[in-house]
Protein backbone atom coordinates (compact mmCIF):
# COMPACT_ATOMS: atom_id res chain seq x y z
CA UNK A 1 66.28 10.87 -159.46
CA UNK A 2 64.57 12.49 -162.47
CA UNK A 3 63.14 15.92 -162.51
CA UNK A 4 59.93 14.19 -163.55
CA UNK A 5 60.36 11.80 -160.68
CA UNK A 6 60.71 14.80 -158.16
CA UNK A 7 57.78 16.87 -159.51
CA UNK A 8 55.49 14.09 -159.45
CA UNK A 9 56.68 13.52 -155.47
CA UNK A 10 56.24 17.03 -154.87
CA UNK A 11 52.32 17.28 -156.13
CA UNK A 12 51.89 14.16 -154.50
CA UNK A 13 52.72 15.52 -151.06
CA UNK A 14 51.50 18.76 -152.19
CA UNK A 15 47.70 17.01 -152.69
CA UNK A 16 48.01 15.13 -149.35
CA UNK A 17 48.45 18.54 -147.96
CA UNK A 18 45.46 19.85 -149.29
CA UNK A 19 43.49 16.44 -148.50
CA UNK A 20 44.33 17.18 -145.20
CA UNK A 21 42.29 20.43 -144.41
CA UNK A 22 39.30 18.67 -145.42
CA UNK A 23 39.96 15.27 -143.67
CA UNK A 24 41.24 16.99 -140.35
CA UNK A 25 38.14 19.27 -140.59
CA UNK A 26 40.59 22.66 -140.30
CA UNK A 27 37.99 24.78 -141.08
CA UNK A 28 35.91 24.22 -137.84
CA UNK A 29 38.61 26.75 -136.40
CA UNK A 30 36.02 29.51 -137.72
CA UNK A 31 33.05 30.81 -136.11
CA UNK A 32 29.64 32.16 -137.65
CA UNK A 33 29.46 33.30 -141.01
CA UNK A 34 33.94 32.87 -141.62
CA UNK A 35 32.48 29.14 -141.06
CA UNK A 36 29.59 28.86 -143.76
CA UNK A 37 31.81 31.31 -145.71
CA UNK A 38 34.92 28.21 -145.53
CA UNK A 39 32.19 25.43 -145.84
CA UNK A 40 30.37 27.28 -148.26
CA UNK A 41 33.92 27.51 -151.21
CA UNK A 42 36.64 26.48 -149.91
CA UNK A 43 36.33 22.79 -151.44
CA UNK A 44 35.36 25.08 -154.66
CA UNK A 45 39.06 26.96 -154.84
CA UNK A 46 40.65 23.26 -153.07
CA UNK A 47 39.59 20.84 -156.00
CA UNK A 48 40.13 23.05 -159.08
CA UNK A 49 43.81 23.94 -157.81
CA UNK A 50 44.60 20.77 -157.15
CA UNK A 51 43.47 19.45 -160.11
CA UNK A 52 45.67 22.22 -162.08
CA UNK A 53 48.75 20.68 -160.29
CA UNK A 54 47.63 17.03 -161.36
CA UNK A 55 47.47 17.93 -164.90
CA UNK A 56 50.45 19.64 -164.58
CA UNK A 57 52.74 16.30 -163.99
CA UNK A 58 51.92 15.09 -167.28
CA UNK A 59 53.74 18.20 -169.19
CA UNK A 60 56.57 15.83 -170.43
CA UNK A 61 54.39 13.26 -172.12
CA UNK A 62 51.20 15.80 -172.83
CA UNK A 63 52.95 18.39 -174.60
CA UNK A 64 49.75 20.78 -175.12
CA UNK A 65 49.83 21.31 -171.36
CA UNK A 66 52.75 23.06 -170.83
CA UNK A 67 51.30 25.91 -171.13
CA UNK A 68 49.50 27.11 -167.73
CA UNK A 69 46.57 28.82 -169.61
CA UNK A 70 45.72 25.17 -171.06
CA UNK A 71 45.70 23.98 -167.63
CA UNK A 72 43.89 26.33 -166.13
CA UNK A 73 41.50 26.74 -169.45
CA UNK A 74 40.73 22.95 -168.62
CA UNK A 75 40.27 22.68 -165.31
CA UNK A 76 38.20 25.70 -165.13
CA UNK A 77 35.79 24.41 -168.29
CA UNK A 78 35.78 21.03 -166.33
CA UNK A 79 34.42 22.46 -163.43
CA UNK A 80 32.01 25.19 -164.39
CA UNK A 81 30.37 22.50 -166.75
CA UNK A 82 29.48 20.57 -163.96
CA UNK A 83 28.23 23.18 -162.33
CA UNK A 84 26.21 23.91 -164.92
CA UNK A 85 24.74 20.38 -165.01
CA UNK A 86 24.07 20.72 -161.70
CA UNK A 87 21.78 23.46 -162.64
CA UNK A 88 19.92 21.12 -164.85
CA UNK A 89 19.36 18.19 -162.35
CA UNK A 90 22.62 16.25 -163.51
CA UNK A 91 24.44 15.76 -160.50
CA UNK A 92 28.63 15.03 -161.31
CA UNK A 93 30.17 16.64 -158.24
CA UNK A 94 27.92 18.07 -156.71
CA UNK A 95 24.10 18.61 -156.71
CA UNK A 96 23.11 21.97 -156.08
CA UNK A 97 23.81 25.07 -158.31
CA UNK A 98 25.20 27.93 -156.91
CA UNK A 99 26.84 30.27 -159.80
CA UNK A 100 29.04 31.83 -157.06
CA UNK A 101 31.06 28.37 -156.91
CA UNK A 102 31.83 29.03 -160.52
CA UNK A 103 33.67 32.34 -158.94
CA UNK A 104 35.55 30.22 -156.48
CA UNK A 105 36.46 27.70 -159.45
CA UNK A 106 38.23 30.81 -160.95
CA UNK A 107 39.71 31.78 -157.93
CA UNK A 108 41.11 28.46 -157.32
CA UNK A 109 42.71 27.98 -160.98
CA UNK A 110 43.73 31.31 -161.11
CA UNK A 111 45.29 31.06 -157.98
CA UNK A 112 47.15 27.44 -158.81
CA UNK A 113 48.55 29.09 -162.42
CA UNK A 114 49.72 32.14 -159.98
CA UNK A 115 51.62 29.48 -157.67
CA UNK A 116 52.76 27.76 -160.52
CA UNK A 117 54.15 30.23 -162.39
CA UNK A 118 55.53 32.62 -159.93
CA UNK A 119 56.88 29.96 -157.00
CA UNK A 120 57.69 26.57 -158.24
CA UNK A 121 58.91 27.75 -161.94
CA UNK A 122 60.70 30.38 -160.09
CA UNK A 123 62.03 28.66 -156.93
CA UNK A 124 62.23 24.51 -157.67
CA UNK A 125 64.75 23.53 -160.50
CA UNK A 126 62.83 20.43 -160.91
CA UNK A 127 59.60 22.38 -162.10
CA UNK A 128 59.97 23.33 -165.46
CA UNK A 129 59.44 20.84 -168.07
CA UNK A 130 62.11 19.22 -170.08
CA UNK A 131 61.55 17.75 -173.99
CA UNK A 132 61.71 14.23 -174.03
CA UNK A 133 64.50 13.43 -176.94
C-alpha cells in the first residue's frame, strides 16, 4: 500500500471522527453557557481543520500545497470570505455574521497546521509527501 494510499485512509477516518461529534450531538454533554459557548464555534474551529487535512491529501499531485502555510492561508481566506458575505446578505455557509467566528476559523487552521506539523509529520512515516518521478 502506497504512502499516498495510507494518508488518504487516515484523513478519511480522521474526518469521520470529526463528523461524528456533530452527528452524535457530543456537545450536549455541556451545561449553560460551556453549551452556547460549544454550539456557538465549535463547528467554526471543526470545518476549517478539517478542511486543512482535505487539502492536505492532494500534496503529491498539487505541489503548491505542500507547504502548511498555503493550506492554512487557503482555508482560512476561504472561510473568513464567507463570513464576510454573510455580513453582506450572501449566505454560503452560513447566514449570520459574527466576526468572532472569523477568530475560531483561525483557531481551527492554526490548530490543524499545529497537528500537522508537529504529530503526523513527526510521528506517521506515511505523512510527509513524496515527489512523484
Amino acid at each position: 500500500m502506497s504512502d499516498l494510499v495510507r494518508k488518504t485512509i487516515f484523513v478519511i477516518i480522521l474526518e469521520l471522527v470529526l463528523a461524528s461529534a456533530s452527528i452524535f450531538r457530543l456537545g450536549q454533554i455541556f451545561n449553560g453557557e460551556w453549551y452556547n459557548l460549544y454550539s456557538g464555534y465549535f463547528g467554526d474551529i471543526q470545518i476549517p481543520f478539517a478542511a486543512y487535512f482535505l487539502l492536505s491529501i492532494n500534496e503529491t499531485s498539487i505541489p503548491f500545497l505542500r507547504s502548511w502555510q498555503v493550506k492554512a492561508g487557503a482555508v482560512f481566506l476561504i472561510m473568513t470570505v464567507s463570513e464576510l458575505a454573510q455580513y453582506f446578505g450572501i449566505y454560503l455557509f452560513g447566514v449570520t455574521f459574527d466576526p468572532f467566528d472569523i477568530v475560531a476559523y483561525g483557531v481551527g487552521v492554526l490548530l490543524a497546521a499545529l497537528v500537522d506539523v508537529r504529530i503526523f509529520s513527526v510521528y506517521l512515516k506515511f505523512w510527509t509527501a513524496k515527489l512523484q518521478k
